[in-house]
N, C-alpha and C. Protein backbone atom coordinates (compact mmCIF):
# COMPACT_ATOMS: atom_id res chain seq x y z
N UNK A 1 27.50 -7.81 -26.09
CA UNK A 1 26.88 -7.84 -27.39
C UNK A 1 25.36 -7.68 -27.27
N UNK A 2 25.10 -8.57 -26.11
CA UNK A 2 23.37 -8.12 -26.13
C UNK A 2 23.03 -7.13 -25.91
N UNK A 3 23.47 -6.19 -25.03
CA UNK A 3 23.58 -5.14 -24.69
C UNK A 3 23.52 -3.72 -25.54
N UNK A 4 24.90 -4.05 -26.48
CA UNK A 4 24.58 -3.06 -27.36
C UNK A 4 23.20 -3.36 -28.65
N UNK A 5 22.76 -4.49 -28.61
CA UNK A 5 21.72 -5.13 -29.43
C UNK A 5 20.49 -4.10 -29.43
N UNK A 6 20.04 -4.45 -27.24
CA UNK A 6 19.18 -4.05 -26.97
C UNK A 6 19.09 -2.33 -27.00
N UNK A 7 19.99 -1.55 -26.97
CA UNK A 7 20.78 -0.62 -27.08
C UNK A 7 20.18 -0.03 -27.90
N UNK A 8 20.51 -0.11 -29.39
CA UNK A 8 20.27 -0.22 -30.34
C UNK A 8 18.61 -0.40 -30.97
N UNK A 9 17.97 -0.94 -30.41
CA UNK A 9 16.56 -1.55 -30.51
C UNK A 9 15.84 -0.80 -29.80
N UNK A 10 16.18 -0.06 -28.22
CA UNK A 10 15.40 1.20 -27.59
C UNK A 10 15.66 2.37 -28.29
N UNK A 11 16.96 2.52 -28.74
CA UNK A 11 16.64 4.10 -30.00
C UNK A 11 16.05 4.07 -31.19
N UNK A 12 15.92 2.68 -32.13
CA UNK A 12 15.03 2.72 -33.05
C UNK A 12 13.83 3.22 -32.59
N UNK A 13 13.13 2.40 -31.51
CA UNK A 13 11.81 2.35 -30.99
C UNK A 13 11.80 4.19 -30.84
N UNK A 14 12.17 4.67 -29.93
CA UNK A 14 12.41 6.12 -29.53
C UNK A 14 12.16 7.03 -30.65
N UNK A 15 12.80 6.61 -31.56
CA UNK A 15 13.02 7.52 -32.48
C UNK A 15 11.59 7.36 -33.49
N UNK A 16 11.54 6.14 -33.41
CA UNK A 16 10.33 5.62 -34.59
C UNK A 16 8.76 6.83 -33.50
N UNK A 17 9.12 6.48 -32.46
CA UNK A 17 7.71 7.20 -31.32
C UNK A 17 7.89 8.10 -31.36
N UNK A 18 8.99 8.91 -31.96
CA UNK A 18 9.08 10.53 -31.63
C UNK A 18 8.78 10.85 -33.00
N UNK A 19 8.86 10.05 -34.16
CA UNK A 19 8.66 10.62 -35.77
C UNK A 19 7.21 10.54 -35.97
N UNK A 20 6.78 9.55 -35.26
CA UNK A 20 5.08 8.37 -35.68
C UNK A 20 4.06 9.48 -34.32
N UNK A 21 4.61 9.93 -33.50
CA UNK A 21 3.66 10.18 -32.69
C UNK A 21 3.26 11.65 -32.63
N UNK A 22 3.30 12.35 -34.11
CA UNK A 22 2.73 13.49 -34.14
C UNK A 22 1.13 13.82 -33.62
N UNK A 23 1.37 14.52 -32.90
CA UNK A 23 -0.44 15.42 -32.12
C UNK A 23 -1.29 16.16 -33.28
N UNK A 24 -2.04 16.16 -33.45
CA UNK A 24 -3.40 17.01 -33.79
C UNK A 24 -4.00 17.93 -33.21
N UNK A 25 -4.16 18.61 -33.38
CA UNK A 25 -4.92 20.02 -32.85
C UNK A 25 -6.21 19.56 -33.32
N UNK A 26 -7.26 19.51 -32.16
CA UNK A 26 -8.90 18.81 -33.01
C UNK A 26 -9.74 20.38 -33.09
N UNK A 27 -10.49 19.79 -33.49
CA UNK A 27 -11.57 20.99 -33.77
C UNK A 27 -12.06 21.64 -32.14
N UNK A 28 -12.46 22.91 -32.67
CA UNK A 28 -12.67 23.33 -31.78
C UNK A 28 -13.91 22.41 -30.69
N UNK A 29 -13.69 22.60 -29.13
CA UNK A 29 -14.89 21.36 -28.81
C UNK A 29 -15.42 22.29 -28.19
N UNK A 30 -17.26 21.84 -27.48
CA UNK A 30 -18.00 22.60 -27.32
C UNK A 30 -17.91 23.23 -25.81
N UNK A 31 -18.41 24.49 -25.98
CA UNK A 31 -18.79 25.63 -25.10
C UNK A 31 -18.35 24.95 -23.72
N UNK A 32 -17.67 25.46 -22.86
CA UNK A 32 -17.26 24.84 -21.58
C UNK A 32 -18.11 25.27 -20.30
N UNK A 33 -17.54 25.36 -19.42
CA UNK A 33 -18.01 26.18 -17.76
C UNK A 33 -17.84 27.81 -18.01
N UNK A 34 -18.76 28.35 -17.80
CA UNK A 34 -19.06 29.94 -18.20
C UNK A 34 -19.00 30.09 -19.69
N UNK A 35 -18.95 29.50 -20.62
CA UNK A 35 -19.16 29.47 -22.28
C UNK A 35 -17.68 29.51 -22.99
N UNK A 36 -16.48 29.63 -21.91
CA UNK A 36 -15.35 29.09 -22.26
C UNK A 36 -15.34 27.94 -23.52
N UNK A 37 -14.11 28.25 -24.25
CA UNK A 37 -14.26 27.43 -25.44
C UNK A 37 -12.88 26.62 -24.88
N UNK A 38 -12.13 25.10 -25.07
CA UNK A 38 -11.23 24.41 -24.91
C UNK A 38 -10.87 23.64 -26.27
N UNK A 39 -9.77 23.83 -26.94
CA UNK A 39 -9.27 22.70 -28.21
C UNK A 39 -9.10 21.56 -27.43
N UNK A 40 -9.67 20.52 -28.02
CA UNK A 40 -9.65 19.06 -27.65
C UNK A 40 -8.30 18.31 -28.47
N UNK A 41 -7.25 17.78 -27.53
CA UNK A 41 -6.41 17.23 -28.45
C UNK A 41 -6.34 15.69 -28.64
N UNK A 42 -5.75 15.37 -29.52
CA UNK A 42 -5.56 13.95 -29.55
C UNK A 42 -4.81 13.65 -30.90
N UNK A 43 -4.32 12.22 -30.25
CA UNK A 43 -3.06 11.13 -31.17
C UNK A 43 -4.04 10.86 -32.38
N UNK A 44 -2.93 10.39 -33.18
CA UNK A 44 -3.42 9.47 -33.98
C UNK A 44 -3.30 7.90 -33.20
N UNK A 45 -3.80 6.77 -34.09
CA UNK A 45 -3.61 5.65 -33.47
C UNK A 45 -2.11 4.99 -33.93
N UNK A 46 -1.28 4.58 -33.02
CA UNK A 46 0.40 4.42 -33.26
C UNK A 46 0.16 2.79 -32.57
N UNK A 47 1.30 2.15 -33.38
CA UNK A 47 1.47 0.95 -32.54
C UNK A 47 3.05 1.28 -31.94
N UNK A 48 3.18 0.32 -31.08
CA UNK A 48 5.04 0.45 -30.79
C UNK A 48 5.85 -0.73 -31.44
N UNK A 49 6.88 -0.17 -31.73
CA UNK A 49 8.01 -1.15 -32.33
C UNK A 49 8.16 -2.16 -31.65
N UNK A 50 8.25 -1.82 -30.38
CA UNK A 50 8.69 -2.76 -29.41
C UNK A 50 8.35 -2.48 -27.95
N UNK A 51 8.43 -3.36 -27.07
CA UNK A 51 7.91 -3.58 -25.40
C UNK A 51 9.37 -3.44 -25.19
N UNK A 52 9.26 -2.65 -23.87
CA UNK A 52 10.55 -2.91 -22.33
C UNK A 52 9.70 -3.54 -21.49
N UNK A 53 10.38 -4.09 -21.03
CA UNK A 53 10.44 -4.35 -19.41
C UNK A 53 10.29 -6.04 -19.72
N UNK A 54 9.08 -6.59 -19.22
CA UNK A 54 9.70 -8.17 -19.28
C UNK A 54 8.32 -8.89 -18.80
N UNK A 55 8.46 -9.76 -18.57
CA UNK A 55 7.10 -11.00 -17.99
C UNK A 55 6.33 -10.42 -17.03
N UNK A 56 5.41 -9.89 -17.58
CA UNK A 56 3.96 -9.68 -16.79
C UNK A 56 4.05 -7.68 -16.17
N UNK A 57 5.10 -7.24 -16.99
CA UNK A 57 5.40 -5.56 -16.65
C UNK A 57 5.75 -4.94 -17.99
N UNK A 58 5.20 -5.29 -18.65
CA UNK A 58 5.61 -4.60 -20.09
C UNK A 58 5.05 -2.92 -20.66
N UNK A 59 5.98 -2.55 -21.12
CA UNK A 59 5.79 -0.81 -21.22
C UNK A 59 5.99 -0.25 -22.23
N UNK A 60 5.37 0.42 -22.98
CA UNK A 60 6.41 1.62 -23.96
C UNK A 60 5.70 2.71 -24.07
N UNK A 61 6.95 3.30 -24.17
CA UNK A 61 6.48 5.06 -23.71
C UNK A 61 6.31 5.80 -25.33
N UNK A 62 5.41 6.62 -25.59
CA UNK A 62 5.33 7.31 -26.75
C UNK A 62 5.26 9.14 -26.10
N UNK A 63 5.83 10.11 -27.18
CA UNK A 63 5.94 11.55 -27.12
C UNK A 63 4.38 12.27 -26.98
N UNK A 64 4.06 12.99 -26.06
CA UNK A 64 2.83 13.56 -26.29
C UNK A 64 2.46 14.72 -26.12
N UNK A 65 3.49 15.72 -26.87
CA UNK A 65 3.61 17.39 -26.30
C UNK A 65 2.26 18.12 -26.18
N UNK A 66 1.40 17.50 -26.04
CA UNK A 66 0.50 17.47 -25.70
C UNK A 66 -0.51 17.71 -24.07
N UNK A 67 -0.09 16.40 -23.70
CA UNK A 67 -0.16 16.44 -22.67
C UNK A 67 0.72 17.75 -21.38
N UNK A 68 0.51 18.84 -21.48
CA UNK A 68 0.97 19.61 -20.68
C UNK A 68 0.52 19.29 -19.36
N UNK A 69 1.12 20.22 -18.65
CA UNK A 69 0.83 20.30 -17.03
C UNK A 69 -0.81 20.77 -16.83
N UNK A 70 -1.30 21.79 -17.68
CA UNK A 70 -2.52 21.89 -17.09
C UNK A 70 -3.31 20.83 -17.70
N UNK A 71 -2.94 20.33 -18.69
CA UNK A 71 -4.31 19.21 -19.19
C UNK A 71 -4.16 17.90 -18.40
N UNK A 72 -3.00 17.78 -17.48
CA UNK A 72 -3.28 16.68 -17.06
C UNK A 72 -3.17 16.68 -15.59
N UNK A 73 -3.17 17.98 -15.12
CA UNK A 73 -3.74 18.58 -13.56
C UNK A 73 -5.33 18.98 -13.73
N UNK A 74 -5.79 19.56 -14.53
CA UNK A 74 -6.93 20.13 -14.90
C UNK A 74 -7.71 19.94 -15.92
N UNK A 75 -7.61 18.45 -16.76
CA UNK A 75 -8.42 18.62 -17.57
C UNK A 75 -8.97 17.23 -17.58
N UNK A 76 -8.79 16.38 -18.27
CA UNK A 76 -8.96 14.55 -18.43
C UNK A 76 -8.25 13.98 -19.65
N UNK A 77 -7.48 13.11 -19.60
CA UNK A 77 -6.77 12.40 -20.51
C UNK A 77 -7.69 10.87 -20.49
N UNK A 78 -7.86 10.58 -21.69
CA UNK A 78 -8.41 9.57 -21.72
C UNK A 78 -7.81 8.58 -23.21
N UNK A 79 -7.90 7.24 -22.82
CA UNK A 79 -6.67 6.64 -23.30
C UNK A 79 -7.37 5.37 -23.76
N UNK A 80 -7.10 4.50 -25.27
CA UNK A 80 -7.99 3.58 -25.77
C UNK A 80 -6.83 2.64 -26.08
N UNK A 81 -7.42 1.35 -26.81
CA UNK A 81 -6.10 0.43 -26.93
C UNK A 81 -7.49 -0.24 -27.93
N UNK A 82 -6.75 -0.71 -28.98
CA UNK A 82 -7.60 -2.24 -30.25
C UNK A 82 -6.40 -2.94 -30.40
N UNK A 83 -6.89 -4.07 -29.53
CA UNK A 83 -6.01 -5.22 -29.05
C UNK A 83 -6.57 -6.01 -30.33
N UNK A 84 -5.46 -6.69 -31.20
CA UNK A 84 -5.25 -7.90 -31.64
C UNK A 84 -6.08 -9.03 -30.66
N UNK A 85 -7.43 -9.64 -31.88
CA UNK A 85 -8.64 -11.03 -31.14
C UNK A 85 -8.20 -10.69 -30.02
N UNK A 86 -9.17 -9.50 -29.83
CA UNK A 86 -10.32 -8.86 -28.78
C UNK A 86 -11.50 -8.42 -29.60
N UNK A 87 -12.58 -8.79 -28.95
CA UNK A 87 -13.56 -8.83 -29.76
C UNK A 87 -14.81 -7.61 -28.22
N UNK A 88 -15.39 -6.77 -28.50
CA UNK A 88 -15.94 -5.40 -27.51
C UNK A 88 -17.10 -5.19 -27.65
N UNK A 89 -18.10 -5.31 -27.14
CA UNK A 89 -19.45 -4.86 -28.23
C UNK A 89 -19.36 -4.21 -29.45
N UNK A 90 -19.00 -5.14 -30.22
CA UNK A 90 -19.04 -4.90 -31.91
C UNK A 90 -17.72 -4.06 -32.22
N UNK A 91 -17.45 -3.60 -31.11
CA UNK A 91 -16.07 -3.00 -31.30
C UNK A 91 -14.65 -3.14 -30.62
N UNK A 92 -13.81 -2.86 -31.32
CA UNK A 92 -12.43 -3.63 -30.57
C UNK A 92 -11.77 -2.26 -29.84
N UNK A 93 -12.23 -1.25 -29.68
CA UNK A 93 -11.54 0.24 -29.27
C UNK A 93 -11.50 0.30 -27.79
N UNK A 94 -11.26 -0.44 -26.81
CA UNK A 94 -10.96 -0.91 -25.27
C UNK A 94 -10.96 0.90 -24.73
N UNK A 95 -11.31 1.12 -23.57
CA UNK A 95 -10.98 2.40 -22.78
C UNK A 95 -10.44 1.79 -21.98
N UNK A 96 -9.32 2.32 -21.36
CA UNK A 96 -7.91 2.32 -20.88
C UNK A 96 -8.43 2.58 -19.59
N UNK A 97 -8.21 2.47 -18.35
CA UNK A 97 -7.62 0.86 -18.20
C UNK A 97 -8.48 -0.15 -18.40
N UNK A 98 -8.51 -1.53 -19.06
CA UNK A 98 -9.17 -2.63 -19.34
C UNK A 98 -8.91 -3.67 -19.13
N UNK A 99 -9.25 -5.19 -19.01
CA UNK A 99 -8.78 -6.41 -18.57
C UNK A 99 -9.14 -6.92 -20.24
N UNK A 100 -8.07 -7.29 -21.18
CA UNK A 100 -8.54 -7.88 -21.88
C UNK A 100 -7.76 -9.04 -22.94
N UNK A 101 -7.66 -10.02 -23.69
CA UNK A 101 -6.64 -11.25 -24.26
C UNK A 101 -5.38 -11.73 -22.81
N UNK A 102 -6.42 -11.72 -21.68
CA UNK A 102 -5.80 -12.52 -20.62
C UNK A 102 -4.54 -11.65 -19.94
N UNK A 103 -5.15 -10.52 -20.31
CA UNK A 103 -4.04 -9.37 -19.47
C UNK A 103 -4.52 -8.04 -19.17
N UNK A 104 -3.87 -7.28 -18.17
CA UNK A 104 -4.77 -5.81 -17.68
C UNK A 104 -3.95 -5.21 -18.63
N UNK A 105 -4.64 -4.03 -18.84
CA UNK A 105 -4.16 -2.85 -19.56
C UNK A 105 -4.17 -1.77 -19.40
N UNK A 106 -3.14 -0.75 -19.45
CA UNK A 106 -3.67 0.60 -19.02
C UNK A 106 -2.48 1.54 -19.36
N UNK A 107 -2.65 2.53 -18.93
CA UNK A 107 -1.89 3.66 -19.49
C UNK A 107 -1.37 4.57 -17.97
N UNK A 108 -0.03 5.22 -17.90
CA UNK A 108 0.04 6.56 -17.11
C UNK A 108 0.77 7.56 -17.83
N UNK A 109 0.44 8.78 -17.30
CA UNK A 109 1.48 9.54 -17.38
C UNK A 109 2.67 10.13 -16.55
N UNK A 110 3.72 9.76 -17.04
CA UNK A 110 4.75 9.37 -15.97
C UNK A 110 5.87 10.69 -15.77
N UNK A 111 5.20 11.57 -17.15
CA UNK A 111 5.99 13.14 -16.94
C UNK A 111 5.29 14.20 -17.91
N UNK A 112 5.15 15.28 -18.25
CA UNK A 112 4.49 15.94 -18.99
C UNK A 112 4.80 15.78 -20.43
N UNK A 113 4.28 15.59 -21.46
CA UNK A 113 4.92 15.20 -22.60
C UNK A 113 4.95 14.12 -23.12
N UNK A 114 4.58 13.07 -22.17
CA UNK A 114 5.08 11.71 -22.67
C UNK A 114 3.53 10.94 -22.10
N UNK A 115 3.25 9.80 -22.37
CA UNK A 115 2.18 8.77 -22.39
C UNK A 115 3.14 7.35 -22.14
N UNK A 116 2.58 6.29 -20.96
CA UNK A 116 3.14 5.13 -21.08
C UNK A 116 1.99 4.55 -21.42
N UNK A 117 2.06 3.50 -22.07
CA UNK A 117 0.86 2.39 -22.26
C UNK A 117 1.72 0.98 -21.03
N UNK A 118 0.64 0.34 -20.54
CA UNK A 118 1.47 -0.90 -19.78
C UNK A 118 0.46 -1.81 -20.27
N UNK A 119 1.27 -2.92 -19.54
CA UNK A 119 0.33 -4.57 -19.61
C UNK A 119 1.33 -5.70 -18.89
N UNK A 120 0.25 -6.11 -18.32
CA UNK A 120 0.65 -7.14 -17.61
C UNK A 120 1.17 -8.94 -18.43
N UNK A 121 1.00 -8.79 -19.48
CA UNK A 121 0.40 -9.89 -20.34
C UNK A 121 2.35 -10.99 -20.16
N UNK A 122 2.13 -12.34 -19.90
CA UNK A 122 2.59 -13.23 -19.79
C UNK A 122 3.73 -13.12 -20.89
N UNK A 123 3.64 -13.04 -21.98
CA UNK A 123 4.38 -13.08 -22.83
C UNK A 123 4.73 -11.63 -23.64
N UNK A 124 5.41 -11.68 -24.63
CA UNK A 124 5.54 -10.27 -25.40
C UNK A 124 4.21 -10.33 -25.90
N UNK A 125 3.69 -8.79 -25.80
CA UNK A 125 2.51 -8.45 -26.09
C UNK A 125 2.75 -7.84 -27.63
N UNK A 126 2.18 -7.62 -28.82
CA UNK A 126 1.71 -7.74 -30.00
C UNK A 126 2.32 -6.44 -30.35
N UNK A 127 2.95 -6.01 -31.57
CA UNK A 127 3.52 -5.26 -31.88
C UNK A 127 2.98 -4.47 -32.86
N UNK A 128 2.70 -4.70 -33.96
CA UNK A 128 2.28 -3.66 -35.14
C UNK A 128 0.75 -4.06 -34.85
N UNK A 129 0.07 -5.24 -34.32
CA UNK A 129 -1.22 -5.25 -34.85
C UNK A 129 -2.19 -4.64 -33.41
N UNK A 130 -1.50 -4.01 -32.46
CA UNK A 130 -2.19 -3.35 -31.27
C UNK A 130 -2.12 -2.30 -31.44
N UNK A 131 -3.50 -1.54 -31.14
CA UNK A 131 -2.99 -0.08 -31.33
C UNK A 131 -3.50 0.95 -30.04
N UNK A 132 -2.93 1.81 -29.94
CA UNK A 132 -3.10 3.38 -29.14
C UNK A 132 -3.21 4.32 -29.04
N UNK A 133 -4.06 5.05 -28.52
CA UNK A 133 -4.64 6.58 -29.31
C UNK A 133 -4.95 6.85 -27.64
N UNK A 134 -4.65 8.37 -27.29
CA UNK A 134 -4.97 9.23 -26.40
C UNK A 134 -5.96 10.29 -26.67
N UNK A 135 -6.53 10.91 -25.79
CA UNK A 135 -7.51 12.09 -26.09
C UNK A 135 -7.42 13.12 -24.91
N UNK A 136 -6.81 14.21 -25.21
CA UNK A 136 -6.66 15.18 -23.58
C UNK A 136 -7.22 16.49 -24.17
N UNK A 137 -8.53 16.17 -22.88
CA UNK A 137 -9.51 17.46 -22.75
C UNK A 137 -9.27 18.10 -21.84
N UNK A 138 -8.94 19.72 -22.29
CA UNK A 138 -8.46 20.44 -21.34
C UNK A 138 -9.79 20.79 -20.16
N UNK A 139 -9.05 21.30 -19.03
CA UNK A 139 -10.51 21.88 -18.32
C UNK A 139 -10.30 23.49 -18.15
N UNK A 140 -11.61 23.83 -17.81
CA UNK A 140 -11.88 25.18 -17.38
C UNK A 140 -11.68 25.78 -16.27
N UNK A 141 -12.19 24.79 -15.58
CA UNK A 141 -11.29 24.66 -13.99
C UNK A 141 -10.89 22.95 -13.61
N UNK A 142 -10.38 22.93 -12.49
CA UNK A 142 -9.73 21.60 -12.38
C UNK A 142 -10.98 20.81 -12.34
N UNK A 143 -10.83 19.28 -13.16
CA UNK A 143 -11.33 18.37 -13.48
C UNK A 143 -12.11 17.77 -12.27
N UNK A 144 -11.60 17.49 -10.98
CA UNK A 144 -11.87 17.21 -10.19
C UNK A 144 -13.06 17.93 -9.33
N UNK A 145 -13.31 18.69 -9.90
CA UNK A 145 -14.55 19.99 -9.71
C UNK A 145 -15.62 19.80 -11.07
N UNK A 146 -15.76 18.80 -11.75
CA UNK A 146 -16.05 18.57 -12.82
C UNK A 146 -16.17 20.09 -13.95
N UNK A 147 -15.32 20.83 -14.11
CA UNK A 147 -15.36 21.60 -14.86
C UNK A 147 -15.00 21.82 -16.20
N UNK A 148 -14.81 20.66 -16.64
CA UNK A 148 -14.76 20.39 -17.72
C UNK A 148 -15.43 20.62 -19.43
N UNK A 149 -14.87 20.81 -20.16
CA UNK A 149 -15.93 21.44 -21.55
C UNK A 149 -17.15 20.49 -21.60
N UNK A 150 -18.08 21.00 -22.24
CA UNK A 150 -19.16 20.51 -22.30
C UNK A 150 -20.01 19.99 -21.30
N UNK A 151 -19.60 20.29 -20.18
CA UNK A 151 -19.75 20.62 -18.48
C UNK A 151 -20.36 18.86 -18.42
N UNK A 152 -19.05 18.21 -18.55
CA UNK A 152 -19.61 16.34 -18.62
C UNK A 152 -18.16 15.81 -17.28
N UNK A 153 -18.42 15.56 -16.66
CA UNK A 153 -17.73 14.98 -15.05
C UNK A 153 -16.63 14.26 -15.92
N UNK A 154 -15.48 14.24 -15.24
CA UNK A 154 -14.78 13.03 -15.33
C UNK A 154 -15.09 11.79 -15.59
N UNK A 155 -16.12 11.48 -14.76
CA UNK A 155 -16.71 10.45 -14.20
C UNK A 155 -17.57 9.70 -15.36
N UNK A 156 -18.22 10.97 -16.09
CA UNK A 156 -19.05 10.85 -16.97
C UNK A 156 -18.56 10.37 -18.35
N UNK A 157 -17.16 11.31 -18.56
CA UNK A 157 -16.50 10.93 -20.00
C UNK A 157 -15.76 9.36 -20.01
N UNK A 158 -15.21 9.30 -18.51
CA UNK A 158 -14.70 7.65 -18.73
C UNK A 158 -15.57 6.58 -18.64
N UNK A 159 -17.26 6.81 -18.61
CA UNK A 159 -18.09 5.72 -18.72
C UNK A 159 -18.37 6.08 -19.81
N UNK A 160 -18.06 7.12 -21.06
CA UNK A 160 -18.73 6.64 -22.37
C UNK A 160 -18.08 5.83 -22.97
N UNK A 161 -18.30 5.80 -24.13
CA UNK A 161 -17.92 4.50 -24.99
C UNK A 161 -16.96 5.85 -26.02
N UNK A 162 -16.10 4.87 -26.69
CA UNK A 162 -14.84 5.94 -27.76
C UNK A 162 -15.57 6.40 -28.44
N UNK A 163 -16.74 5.91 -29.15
CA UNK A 163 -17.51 6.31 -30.34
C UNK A 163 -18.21 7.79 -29.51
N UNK A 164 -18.88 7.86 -28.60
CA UNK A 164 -19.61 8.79 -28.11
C UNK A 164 -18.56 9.81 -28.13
N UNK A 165 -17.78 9.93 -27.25
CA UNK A 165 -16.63 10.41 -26.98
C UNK A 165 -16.23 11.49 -28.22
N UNK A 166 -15.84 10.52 -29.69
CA UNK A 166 -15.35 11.02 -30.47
C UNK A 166 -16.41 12.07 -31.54
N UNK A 167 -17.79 11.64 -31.17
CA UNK A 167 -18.54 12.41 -31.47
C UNK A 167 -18.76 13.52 -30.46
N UNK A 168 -18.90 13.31 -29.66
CA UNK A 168 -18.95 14.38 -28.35
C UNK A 168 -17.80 15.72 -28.95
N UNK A 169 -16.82 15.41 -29.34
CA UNK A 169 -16.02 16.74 -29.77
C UNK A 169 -15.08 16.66 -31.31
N UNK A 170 -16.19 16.32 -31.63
CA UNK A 170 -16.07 15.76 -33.31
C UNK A 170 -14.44 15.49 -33.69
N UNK A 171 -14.11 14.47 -33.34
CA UNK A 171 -12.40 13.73 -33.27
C UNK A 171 -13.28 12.51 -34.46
N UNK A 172 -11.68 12.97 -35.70
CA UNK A 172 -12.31 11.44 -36.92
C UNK A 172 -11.64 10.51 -35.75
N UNK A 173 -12.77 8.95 -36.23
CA UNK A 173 -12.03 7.76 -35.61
C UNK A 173 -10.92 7.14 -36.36
């Protein structure tokens, strides 16, 4: 009986992440490596229905046809979380991965298409009032060569802050 319960409760979730987690095509973003132009994509902000996994490994996976093979061999995915009382310099929009309400946080991508969010957090972690939003900037050449649009390093885009970020390739917050 539990079984089919839980059963039951991973295809809602599934289904709710595959209806709720429509992509955006963003505006065009600026001039790249040799004046190459790259569309900047990104989520809206989604919460999940529900956590898998269990005490101190908690997961849920959302759809992100998005994320292709070259944007996430060659470009930068970058990944935010507004944790329920978390309080950020004036802002609650966390960059992924973060330590924060007494648990790590972070995100992988575990196949093309798809986004996991994780957390370590002791108990069930917060359901409608946490939220998650991705951002995958394609590159011009592989990322790791910093070739990236607006010729800004890897290195460089995961020390800004979301706000910069979202101005950097005009994404509404």
């Amino acid at each position: 009986m539990k079984t089919r319960i839980k059963t039951i409760c991973l295809l809602a979730t599934i289904s709710f992440l595959i209806i709720t987690g429509c992509q955006k095509e963003g505006p065009q973003g600026p001039a790249g490596v040799n004046g190459l132009n790259a569309t900047v994509y990104y989520s809206e902000w989604f919460s999940p229905t529900a956590w898998s996994g269990g005490t101190g490994d908690w997961y849920f996976a959302a759809s992100a046809p998005d994320l292709t093979q070259d944007i996430v061999e060659g470009g930068v995915v970058l990944a935010y979380a507004w944790l329920d009382g978390d309080l950020y310099e004036s802002s609650s929009m966390r960059p992924l991965p973060a330590y924060a309400v007494g648990a790590n946080w972070g995100y992988l991508i575990h196949e093309y298409g798809s986004i996991e969010f994780t957390t370590d957090m002791i108990g069930t972690p917060a359901t409608m009032t946490n939220k998650f939003r991705f951002i995958a900037i394609p590159g011009t050449i592989p990322a790791s060569k910093s070739g990236i649009p607006g010729n800004r390093s890897t290195k460089e885009l995961r020390s800004m802050s979301y706000k910069q970020v979202c101005k950097l390739y005009n994404i509404p917050e």
